[in-house]
N, C-alpha and C. Protein backbone atom coordinates (compact mmCIF):
# COMPACT_ATOMS: atom_id res chain seq x y z
N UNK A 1 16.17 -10.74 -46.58
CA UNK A 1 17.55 -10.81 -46.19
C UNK A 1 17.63 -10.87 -44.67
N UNK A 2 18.49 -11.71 -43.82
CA UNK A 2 18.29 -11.92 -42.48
C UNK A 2 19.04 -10.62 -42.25
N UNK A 3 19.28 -10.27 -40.79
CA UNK A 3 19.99 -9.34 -40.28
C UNK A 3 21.52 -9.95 -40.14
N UNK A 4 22.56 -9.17 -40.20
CA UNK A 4 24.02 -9.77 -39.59
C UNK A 4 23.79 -9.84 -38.45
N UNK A 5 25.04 -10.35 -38.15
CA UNK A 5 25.24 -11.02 -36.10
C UNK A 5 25.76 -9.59 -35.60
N UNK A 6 26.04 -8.77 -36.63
CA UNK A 6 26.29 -7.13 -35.75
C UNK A 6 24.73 -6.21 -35.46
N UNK A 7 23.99 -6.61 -36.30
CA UNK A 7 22.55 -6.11 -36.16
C UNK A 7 21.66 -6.83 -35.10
N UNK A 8 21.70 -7.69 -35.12
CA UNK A 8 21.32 -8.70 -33.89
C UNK A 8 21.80 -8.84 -32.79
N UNK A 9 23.16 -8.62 -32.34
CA UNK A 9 23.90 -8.13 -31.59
C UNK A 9 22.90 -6.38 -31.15
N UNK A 10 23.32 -5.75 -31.33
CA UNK A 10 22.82 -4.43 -31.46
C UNK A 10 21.22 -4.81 -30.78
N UNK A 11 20.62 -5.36 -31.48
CA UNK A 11 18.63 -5.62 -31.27
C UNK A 11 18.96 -6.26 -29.61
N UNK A 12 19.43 -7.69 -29.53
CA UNK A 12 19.62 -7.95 -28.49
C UNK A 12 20.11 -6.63 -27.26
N UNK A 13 21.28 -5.86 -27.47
CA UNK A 13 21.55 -4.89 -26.30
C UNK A 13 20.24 -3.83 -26.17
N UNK A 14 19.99 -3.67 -26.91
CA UNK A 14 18.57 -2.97 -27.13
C UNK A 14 17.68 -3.09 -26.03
N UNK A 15 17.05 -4.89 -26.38
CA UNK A 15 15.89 -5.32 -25.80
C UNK A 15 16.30 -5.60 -24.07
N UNK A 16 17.73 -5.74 -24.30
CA UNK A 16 18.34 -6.16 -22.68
C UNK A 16 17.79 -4.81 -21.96
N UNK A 17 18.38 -3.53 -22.77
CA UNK A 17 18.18 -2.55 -22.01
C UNK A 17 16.71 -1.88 -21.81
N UNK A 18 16.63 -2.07 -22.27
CA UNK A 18 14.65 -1.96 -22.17
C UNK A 18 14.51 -3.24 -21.17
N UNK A 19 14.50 -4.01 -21.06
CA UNK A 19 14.31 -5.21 -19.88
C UNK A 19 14.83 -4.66 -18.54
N UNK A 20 15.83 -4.29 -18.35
CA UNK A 20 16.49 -3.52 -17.10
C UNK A 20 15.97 -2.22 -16.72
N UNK A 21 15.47 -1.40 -17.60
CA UNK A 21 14.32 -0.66 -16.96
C UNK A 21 13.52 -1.16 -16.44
N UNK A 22 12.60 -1.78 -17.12
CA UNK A 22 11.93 -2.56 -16.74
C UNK A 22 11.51 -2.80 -15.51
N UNK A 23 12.87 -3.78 -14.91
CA UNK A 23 12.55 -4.91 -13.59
C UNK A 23 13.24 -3.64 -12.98
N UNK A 24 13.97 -2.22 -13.36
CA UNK A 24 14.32 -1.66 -12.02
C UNK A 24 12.78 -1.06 -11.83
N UNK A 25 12.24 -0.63 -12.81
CA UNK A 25 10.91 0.24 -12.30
C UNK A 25 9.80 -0.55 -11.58
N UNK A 26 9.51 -2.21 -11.61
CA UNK A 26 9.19 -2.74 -11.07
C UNK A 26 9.01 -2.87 -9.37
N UNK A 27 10.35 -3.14 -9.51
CA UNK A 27 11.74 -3.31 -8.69
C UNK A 27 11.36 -1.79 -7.28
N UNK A 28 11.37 -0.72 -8.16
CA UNK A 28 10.92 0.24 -7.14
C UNK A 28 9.10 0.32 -6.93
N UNK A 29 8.92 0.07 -7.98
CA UNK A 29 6.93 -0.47 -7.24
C UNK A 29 7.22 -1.29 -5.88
N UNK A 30 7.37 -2.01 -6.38
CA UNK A 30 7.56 -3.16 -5.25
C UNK A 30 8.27 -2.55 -3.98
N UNK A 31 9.30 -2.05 -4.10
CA UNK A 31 9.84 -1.70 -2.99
C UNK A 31 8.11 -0.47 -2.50
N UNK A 32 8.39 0.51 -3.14
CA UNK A 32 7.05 1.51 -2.45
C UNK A 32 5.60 1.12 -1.53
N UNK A 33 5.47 -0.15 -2.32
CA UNK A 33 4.24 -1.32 -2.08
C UNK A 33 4.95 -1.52 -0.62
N UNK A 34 6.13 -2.18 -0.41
CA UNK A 34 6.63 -2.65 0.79
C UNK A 34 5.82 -1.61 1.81
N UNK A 35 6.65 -0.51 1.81
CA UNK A 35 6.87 0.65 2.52
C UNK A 35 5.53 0.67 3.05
N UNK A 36 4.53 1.10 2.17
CA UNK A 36 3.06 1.42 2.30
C UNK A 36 2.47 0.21 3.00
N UNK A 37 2.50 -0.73 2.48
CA UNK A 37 2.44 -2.02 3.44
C UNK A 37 2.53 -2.27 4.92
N UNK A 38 3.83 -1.78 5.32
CA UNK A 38 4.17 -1.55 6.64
C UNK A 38 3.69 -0.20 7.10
N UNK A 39 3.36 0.55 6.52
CA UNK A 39 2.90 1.83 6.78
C UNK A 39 1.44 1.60 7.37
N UNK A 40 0.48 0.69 6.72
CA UNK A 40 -1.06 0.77 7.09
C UNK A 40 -0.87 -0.50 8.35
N UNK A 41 0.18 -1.55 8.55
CA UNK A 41 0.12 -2.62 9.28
C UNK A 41 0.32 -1.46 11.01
N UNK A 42 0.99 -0.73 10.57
CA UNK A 42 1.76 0.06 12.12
C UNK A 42 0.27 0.93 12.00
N UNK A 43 -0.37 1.62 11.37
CA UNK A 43 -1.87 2.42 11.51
C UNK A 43 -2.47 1.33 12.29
N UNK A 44 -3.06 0.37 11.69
CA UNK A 44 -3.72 -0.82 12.06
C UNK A 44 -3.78 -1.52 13.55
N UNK A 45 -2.47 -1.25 13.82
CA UNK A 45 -1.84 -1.86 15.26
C UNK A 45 -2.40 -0.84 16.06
N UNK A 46 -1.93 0.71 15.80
CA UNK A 46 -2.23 1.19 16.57
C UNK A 46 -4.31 1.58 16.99
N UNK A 47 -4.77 1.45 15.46
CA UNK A 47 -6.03 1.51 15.78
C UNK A 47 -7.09 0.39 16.90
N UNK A 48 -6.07 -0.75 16.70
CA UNK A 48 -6.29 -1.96 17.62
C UNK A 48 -6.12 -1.79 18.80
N UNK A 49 -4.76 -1.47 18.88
CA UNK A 49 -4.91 -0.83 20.37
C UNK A 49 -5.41 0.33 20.98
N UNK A 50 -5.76 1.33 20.10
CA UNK A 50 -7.08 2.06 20.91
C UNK A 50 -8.17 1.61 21.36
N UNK A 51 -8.76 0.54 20.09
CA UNK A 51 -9.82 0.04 20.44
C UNK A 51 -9.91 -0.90 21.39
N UNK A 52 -9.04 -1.44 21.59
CA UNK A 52 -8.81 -2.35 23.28
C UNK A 52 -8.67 -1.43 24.09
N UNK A 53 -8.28 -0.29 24.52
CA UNK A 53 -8.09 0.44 25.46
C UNK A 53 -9.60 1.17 25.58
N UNK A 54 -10.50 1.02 24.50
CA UNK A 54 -11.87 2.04 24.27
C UNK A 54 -12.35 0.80 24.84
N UNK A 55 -12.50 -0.25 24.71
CA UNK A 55 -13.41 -1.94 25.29
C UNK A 55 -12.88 -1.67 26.69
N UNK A 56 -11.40 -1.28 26.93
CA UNK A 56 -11.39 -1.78 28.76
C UNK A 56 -11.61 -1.48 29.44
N UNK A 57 -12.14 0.00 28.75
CA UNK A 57 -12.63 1.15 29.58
C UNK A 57 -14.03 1.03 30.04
N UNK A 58 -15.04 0.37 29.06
CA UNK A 58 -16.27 0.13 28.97
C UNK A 58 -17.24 1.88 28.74
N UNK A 59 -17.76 0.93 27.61
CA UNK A 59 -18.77 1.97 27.33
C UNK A 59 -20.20 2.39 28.46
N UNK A 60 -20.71 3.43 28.57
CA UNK A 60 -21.80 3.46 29.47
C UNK A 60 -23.00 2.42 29.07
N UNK A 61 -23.74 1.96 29.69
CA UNK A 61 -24.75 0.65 30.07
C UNK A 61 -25.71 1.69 29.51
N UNK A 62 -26.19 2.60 30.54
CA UNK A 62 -27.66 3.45 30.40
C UNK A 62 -27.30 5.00 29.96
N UNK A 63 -26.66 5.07 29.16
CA UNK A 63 -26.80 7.19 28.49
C UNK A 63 -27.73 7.61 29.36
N UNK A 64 -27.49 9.05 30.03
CA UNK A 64 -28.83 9.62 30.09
C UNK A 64 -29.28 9.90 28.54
N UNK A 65 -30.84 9.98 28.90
CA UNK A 65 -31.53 9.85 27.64
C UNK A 65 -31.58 11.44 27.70
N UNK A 66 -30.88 11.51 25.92
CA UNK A 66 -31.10 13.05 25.27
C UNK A 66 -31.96 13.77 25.44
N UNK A 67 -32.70 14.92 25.46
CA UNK A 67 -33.84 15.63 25.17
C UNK A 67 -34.07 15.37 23.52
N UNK A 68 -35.02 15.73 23.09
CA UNK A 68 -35.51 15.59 21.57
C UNK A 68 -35.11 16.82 21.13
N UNK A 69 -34.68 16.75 19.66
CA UNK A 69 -34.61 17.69 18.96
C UNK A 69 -35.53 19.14 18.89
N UNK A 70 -35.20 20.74 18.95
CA UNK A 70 -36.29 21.48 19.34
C UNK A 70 -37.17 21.17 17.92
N UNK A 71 -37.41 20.46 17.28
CA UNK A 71 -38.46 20.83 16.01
C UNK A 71 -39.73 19.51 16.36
N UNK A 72 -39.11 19.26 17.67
CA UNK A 72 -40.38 18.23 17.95
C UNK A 72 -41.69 18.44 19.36
């Protein structure tokens, strides 16, 4: 026996509403993803620019050379 157009009706609001969860929970992944996204790009920048400021500085040419470990 098929379903009536009031039962199908009904299934359809159903599946709509399960669909709209759905794309909102998505919907907020995505947004969080954004966030975090821009979150590691601004880390990133700034690690860049330390490390240009650590290059302009220049590292030492010749270390004095360490002493050896006492177990040697």
């Amino acid at each position: 026996m098929s379903p009536t157009p009031e039962e199908r009706l009904c299934e359809l609001e159903f599946r709509l509403a399960h669909q709209e969860d759905h794309i909102q929970a998505l919907n907020d992944t995505v947004n969080r993803q954004q966030r975090e996204l821009e979150s590691l790009r601004t880390q990133m920048e700034t690690l860049r620019q330390r490390l240009a400021e650590v290059m302009a500085t220049g590292l030492p040419q010749d270390p004095s050379p360490e002493p050896p470990p006492p177990h040697y």
